[in-house]
C-alpha atoms as a PDB file:
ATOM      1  CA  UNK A   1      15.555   2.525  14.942  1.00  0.00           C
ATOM      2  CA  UNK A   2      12.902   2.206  11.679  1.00  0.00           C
ATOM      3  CA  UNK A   3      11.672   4.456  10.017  1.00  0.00           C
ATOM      4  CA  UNK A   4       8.730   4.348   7.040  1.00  0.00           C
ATOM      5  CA  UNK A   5       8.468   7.229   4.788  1.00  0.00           C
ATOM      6  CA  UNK A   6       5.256   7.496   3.004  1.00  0.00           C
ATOM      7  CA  UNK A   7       5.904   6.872  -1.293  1.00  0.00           C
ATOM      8  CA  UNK A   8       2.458   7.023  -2.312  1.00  0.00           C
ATOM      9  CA  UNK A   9      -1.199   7.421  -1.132  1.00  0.00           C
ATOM     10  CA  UNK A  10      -3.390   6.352  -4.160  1.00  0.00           C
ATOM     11  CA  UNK A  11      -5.628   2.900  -5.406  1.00  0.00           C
ATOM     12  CA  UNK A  12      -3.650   1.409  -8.059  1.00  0.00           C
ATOM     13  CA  UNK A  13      -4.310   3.757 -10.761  1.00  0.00           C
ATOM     14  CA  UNK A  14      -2.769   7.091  -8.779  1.00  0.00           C
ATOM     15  CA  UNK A  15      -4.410  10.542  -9.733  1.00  0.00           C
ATOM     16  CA  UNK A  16      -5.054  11.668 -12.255  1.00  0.00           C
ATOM     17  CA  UNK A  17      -6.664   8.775 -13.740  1.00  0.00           C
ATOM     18  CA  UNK A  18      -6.447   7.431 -17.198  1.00  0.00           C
ATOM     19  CA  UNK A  19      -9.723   8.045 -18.553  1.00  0.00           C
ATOM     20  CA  UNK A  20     -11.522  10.049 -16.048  1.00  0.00           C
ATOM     21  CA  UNK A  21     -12.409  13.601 -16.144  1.00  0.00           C
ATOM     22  CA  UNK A  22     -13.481  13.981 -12.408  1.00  0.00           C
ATOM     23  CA  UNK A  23     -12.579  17.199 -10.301  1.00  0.00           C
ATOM     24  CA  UNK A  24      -9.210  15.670  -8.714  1.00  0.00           C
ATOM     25  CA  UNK A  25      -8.356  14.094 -12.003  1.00  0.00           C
ATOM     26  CA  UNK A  26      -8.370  17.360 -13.607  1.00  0.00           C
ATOM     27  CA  UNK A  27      -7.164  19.550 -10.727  1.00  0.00           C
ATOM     28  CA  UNK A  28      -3.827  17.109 -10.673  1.00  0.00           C
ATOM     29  CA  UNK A  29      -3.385  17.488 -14.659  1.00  0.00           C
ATOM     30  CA  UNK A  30      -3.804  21.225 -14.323  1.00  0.00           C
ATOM     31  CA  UNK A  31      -1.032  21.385 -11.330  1.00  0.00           C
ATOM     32  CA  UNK A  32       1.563  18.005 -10.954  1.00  0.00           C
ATOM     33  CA  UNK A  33       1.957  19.466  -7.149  1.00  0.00           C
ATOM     34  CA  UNK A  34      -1.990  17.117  -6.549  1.00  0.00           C
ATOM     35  CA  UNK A  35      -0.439  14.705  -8.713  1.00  0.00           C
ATOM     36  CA  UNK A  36      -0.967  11.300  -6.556  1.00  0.00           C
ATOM     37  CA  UNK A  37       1.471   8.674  -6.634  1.00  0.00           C
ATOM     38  CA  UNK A  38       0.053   4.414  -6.042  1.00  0.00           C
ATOM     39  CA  UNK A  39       0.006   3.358  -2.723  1.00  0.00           C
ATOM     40  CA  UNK A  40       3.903   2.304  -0.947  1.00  0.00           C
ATOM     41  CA  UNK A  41       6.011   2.776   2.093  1.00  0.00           C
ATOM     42  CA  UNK A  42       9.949   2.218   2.509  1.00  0.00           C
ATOM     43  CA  UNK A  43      11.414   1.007   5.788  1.00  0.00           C
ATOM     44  CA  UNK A  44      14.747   2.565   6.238  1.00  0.00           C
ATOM     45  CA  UNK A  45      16.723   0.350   8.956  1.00  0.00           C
ATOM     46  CA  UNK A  46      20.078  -0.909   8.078  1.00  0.00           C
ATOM     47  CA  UNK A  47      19.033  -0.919   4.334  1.00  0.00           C
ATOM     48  CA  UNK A  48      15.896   0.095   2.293  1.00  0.00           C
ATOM     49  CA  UNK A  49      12.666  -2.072   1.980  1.00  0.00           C
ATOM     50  CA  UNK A  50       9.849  -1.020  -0.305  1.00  0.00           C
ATOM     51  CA  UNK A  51       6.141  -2.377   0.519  1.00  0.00           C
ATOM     52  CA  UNK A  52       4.237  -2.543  -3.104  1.00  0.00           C
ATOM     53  CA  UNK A  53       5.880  -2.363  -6.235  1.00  0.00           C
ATOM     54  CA  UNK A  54       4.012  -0.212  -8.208  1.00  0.00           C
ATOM     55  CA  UNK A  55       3.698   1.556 -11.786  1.00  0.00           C
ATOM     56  CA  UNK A  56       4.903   4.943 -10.157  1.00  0.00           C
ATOM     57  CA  UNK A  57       8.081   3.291  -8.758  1.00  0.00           C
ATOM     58  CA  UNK A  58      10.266   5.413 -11.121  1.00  0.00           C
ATOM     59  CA  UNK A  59       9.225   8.489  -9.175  1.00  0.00           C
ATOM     60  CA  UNK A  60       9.355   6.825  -5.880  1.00  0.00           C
ATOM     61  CA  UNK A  61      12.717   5.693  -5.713  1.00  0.00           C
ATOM     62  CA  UNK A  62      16.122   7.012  -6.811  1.00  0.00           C
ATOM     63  CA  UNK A  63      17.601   3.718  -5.838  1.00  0.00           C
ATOM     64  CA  UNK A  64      17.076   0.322  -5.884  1.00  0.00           C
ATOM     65  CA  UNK A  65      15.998  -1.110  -2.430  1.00  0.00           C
ATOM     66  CA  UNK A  66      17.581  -3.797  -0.354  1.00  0.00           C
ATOM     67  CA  UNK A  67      14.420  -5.732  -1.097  1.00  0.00           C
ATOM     68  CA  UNK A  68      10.380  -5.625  -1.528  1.00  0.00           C
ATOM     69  CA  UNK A  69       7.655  -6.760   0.060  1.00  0.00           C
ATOM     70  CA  UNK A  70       4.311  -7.395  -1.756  1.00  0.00           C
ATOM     71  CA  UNK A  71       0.924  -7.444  -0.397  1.00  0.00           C
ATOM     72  CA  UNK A  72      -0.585  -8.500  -3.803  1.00  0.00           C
ATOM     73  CA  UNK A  73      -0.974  -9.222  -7.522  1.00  0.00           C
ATOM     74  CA  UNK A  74      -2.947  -6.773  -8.566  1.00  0.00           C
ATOM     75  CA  UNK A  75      -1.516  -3.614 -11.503  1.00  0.00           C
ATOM     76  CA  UNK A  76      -0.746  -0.778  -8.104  1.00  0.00           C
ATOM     77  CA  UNK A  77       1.063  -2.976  -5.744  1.00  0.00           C
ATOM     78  CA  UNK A  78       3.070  -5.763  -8.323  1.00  0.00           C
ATOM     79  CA  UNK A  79       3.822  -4.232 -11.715  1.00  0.00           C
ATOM     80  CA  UNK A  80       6.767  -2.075 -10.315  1.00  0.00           C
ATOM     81  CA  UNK A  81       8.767  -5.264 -10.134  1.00  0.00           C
ATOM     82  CA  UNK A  82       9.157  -4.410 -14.139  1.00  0.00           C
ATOM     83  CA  UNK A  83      11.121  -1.626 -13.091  1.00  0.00           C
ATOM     84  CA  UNK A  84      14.174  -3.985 -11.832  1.00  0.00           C
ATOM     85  CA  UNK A  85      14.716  -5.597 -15.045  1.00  0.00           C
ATOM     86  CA  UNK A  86      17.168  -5.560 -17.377  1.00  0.00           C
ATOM     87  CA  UNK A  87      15.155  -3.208 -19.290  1.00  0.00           C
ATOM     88  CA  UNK A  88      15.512  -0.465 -16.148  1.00  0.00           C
ATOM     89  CA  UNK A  89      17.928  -0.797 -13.443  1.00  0.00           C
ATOM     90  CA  UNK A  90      18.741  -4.489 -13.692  1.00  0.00           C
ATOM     91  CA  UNK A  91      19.029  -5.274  -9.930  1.00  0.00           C
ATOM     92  CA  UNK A  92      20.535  -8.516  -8.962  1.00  0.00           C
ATOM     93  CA  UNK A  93      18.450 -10.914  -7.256  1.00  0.00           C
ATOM     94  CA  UNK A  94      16.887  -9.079  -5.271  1.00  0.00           C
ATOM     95  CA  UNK A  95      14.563 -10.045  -2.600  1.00  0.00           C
ATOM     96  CA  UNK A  96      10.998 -10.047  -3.332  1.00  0.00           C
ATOM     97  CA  UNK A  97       8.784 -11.344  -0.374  1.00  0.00           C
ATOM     98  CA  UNK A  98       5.211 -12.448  -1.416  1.00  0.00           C
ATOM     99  CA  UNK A  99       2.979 -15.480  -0.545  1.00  0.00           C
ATOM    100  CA  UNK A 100       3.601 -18.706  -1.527  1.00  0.00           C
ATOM    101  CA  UNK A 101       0.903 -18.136  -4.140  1.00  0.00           C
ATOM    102  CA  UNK A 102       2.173 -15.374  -5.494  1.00  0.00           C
ATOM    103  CA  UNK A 103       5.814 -16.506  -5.549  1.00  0.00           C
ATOM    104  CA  UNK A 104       4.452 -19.254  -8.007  1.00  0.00           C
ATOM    105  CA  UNK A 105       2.713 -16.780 -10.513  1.00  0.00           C
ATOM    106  CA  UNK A 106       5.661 -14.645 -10.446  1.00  0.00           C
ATOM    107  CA  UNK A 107       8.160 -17.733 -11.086  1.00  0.00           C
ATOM    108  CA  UNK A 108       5.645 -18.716 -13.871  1.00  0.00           C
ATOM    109  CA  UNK A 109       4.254 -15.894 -16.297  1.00  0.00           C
ATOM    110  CA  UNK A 110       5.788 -13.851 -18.440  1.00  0.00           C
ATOM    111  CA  UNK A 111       6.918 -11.053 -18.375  1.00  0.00           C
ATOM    112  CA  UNK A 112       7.411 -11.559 -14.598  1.00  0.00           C
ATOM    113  CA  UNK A 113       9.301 -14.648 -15.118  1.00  0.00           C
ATOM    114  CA  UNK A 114      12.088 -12.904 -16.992  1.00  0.00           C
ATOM    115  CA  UNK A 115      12.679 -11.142 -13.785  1.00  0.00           C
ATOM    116  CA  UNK A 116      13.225 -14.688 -12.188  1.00  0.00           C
ATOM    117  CA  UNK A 117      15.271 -16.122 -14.957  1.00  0.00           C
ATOM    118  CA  UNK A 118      18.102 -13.193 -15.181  1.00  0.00           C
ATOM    119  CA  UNK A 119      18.705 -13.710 -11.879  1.00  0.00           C
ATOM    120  CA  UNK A 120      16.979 -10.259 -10.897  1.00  0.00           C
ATOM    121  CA  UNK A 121      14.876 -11.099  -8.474  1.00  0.00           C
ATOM    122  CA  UNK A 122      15.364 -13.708  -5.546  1.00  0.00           C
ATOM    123  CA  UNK A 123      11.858 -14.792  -4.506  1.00  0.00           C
ATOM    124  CA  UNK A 124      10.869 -15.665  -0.989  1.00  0.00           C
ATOM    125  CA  UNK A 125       7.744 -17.008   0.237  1.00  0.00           C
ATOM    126  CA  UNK A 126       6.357 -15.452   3.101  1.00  0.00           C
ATOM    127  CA  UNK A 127       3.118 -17.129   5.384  1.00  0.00           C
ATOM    128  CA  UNK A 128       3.092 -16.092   9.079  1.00  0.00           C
ATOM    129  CA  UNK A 129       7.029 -16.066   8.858  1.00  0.00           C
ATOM    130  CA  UNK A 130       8.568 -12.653  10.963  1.00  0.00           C
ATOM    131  CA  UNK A 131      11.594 -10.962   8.826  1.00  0.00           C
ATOM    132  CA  UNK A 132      14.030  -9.587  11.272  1.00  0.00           C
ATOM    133  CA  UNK A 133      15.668  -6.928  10.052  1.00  0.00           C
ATOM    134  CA  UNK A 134      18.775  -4.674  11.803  1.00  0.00           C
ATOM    135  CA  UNK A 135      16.202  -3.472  14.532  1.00  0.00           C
ATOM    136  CA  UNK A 136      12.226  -4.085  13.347  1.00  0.00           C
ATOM    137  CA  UNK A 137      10.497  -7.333  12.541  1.00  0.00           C
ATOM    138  CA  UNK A 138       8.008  -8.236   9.429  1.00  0.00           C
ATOM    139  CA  UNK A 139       5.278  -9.960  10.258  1.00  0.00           C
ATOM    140  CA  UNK A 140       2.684 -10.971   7.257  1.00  0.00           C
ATOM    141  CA  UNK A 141      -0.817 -11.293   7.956  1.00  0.00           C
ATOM    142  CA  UNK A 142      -3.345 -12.957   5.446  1.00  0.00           C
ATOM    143  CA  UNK A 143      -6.248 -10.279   5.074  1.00  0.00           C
ATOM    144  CA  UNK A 144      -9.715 -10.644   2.795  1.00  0.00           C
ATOM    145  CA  UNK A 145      -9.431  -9.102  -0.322  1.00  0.00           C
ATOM    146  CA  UNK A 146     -10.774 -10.632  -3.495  1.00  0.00           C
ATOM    147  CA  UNK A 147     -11.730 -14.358  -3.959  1.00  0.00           C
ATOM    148  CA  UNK A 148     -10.429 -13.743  -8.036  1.00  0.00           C
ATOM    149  CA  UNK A 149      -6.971 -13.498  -6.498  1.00  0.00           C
ATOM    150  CA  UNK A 150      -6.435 -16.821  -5.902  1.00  0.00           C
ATOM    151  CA  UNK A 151      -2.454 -16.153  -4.516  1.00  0.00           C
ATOM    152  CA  UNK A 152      -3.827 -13.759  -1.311  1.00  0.00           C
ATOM    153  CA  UNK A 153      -3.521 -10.617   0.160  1.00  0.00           C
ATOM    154  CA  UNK A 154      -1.020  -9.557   2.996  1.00  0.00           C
ATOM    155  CA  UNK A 155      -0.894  -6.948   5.305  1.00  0.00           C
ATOM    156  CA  UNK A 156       2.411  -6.208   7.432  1.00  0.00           C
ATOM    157  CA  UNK A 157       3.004  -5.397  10.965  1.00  0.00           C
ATOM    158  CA  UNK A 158       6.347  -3.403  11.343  1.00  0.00           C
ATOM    159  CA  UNK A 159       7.565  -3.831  14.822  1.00  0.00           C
ATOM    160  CA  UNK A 160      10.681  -1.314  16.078  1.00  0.00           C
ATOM    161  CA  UNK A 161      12.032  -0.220  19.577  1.00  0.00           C
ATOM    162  CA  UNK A 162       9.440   2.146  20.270  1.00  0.00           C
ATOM    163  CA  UNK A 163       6.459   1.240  18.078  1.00  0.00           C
ATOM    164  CA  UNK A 164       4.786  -0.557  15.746  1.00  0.00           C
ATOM    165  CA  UNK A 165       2.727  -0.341  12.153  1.00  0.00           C
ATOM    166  CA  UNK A 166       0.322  -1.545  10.214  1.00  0.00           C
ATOM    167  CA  UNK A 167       0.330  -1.597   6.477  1.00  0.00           C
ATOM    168  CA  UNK A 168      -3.499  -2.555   5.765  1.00  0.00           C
ATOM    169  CA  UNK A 169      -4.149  -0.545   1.765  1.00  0.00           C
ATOM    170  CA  UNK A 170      -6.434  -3.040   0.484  1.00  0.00           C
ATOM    171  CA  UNK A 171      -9.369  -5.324   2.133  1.00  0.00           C
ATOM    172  CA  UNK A 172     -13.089  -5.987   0.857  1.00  0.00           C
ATOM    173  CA  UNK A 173     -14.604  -5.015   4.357  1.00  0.00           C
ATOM    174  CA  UNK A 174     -13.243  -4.387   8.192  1.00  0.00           C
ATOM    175  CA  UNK A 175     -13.797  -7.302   9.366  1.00  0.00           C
ATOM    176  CA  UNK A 176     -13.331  -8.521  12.908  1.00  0.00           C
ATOM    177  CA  UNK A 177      -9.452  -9.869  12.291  1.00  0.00           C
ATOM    178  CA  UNK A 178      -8.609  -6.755  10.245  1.00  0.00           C
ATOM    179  CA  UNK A 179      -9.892  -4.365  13.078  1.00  0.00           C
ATOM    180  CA  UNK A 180      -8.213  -6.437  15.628  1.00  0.00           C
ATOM    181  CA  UNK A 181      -4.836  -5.765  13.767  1.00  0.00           C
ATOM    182  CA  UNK A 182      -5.283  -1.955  13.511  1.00  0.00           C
ATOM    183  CA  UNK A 183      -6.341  -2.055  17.230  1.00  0.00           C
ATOM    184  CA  UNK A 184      -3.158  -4.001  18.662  1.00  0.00           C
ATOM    185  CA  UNK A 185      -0.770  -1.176  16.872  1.00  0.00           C
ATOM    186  CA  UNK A 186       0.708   2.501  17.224  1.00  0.00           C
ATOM    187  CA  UNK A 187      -0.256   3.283  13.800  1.00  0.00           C
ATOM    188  CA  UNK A 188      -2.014   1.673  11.047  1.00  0.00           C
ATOM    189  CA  UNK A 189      -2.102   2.659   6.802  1.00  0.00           C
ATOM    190  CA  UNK A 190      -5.580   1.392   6.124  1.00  0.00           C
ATOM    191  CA  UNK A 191      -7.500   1.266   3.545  1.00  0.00           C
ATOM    192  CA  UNK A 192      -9.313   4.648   2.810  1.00  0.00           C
ATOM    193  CA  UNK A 193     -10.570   3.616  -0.924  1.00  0.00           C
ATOM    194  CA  UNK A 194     -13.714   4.849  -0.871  1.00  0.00           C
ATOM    195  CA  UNK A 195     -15.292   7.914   1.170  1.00  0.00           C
ATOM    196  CA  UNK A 196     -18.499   6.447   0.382  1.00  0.00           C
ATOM    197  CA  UNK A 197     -20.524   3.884  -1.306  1.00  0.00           C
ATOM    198  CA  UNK A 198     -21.619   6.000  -4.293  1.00  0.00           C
ATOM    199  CA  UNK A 199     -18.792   7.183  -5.747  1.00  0.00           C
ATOM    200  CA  UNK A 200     -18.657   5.094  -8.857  1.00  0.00           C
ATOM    201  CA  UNK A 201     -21.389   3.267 -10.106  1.00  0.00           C
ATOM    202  CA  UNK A 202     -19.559  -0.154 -10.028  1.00  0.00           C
ATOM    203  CA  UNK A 203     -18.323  -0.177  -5.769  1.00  0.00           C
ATOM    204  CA  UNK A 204     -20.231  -3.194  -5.793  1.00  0.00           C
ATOM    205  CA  UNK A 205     -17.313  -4.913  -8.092  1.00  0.00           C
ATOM    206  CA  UNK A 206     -14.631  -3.570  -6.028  1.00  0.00           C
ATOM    207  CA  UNK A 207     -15.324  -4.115  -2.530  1.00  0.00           C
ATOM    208  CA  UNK A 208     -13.698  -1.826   0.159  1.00  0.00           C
ATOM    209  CA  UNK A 209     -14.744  -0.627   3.528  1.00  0.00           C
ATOM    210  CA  UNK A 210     -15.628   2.906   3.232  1.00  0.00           C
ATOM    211  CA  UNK A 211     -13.686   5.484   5.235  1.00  0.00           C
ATOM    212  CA  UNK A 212     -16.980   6.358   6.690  1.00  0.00           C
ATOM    213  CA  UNK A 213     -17.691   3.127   8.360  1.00  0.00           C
ATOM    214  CA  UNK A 214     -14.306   2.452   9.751  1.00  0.00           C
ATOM    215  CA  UNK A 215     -14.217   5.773  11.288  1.00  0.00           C
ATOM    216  CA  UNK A 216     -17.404   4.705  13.047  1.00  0.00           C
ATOM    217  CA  UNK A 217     -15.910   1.542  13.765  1.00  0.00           C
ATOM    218  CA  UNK A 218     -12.577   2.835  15.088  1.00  0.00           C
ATOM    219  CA  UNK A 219     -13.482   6.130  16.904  1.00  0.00           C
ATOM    220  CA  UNK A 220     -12.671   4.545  20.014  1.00  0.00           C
ATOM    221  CA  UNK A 221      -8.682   3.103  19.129  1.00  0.00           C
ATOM    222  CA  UNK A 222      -6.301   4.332  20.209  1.00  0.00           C
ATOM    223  CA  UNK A 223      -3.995   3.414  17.277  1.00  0.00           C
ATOM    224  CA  UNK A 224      -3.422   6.413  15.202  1.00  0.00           C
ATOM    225  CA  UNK A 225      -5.063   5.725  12.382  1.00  0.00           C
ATOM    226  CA  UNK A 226      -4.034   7.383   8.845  1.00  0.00           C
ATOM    227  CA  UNK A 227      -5.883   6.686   5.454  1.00  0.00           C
ATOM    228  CA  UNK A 228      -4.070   6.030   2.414  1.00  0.00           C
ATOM    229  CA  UNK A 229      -4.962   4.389  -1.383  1.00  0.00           C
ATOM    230  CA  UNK A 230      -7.556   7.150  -2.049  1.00  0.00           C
ATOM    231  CA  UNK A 231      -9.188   6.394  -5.105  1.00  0.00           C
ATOM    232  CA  UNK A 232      -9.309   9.075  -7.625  1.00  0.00           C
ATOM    233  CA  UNK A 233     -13.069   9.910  -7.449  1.00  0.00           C
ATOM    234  CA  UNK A 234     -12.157  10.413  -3.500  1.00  0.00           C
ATOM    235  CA  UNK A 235     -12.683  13.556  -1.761  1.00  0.00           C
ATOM    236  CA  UNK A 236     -10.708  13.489   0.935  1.00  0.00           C
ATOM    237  CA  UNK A 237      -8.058  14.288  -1.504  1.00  0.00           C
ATOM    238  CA  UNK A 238      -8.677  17.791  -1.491  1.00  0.00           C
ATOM    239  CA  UNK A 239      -7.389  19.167   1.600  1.00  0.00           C
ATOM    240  CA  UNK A 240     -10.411  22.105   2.085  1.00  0.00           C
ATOM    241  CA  UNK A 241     -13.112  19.400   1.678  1.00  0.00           C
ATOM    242  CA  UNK A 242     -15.723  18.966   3.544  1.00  0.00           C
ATOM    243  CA  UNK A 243     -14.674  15.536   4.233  1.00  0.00           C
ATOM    244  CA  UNK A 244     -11.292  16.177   5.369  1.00  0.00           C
ATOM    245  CA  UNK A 245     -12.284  18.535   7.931  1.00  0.00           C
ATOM    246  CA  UNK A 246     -15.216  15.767   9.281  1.00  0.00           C
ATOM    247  CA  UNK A 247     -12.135  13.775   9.541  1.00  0.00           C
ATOM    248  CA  UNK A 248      -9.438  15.257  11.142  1.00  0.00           C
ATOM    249  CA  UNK A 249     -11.907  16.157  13.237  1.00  0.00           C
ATOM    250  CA  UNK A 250     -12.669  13.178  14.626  1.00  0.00           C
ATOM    251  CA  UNK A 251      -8.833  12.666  15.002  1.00  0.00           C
ATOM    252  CA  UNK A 252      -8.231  10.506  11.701  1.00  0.00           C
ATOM    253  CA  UNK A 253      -6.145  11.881   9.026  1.00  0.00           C
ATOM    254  CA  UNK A 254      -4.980  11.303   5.579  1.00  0.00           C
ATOM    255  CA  UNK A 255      -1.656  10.270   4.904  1.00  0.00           C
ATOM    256  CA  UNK A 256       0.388  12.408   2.291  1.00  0.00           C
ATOM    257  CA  UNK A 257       3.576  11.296   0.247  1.00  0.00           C
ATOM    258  CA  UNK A 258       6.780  12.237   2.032  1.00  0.00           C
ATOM    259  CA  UNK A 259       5.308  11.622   5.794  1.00  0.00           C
ATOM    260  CA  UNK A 260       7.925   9.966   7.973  1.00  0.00           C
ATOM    261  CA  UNK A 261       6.936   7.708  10.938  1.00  0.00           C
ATOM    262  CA  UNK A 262      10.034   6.686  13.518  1.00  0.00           C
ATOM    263  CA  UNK A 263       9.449   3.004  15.371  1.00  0.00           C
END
């Protein structure tokens, strides 16, 4: 039996944010408890698999995992890989499953390369290819997110016994295949960005479907449906909002770090 435990629940910059001065920002410098961690899960079955490497992995492991699973190459869900170098913990080659895309960029660049070279990291291109594992199955799925990453976006279906789940953080809009993955699962991680469209002046440049408009769009699944990568400026992250009530309400809910779902 699988089970993912919830690491993190932010966009890529966690809370509070470099820079920003916003009411969540400063509420999480003024008490580390609403401190917010970048967006991961772990898969416990017959070893430990971390989905997203990311910036806060210090605080989100105490081990290194039996291997990693990347949805992307952007700073929240690819820079953690850092962490399993030589200067850190200096795993040994361990697996790193990406696209084909991102396999290349990785083998390529520095300082990512280094990783590669050392023999820390033993990458693994992943398409529509299912990972079985002791007792759940992996199964990529290309989403839409950002034509300026050229190597693509995953999401993963987690198949156990007893149920499935959908890791879905990041995607420019809810389109037709994305709510057709949420739909055909027990419980999907999706993208919960944005509340709404005018939270920063520059949404435009940073496409996501709002939280909003996919609970319009999904009030009807039966997939239990939790929210995670909350932006900073987000305020669904404070638990007496207005918001948060409107959405556990309707029967959504907001994921938290340290939640633990059994497959």
């Amino acid at each position: 039996m699988g089970t993912v435990e919830i690491l993190g629940t932010a966009q890529d910059a966690g809370v509070p944010h470099l820079g920003c001065r916003c009411v969540n920002c400063e509420a999480a410098r003024e008490d580390v408890r609403q401190t917010r961690y970048a967006s991961a899960i772990q898969l416990s079955d017959g070893g430990q698999y971390l989905f997203d490497a990311t910036p806060d992995v210090r605080f989100q492991l105490t081990d290194v995992p039996d291997g990693v699973f990347l949805t992307h190459a952007h700073l929240g869900h690819l820079t953690g890989l850092l962490y399993f170098g030589r200067e850190s913990t200096d795993a040994d080659e361990l697996p790193v499953y990406a696209t084909p895309g991102l396999v290349d960029v990785i083998r390529d660049n520095e300082p990512l390369c280094s990783l590669v070279a050392n023999g820390t990291v033993d990458l693994r291109s992943v398409a529509d290819d299912v990972v079985s594992l002791e007792e759940t199955a992996v199964t990529p799925f290309r989403v839409e997110h950002r034509e300026s990453v050229p190597t693509g976006t995953l999401s993963y279906r987690i198949d156990g016994p007893d149920r499935s789940l959908l890791y879905l953080t990041d995607i420019d809009t809810l389109s037709d295949r994305a709510e057709s993955l949420i739909r055909d699962v027990d419980v999907a991680l999706v993208d919960g960005t944005f509340w709404s469209s005018d939270e920063i002046d520059r949404v435009a440049d940073v496409p996501h479907p709002t939280v909003r408009s996919s609970m319009n769009d999904l009030n009807d699944a039966d997939t239990e449906v939790v929210f995670t990568h909350l932006n900073h400026t987000n305020p669904l992250l404070n638990p007496g909002s207005d918001e948060r009530e409107r959405l556990e309400s309707a029967g959504f809910r907001v994921a938290e770090r340290g939640d633990t779902i059994t497959l």
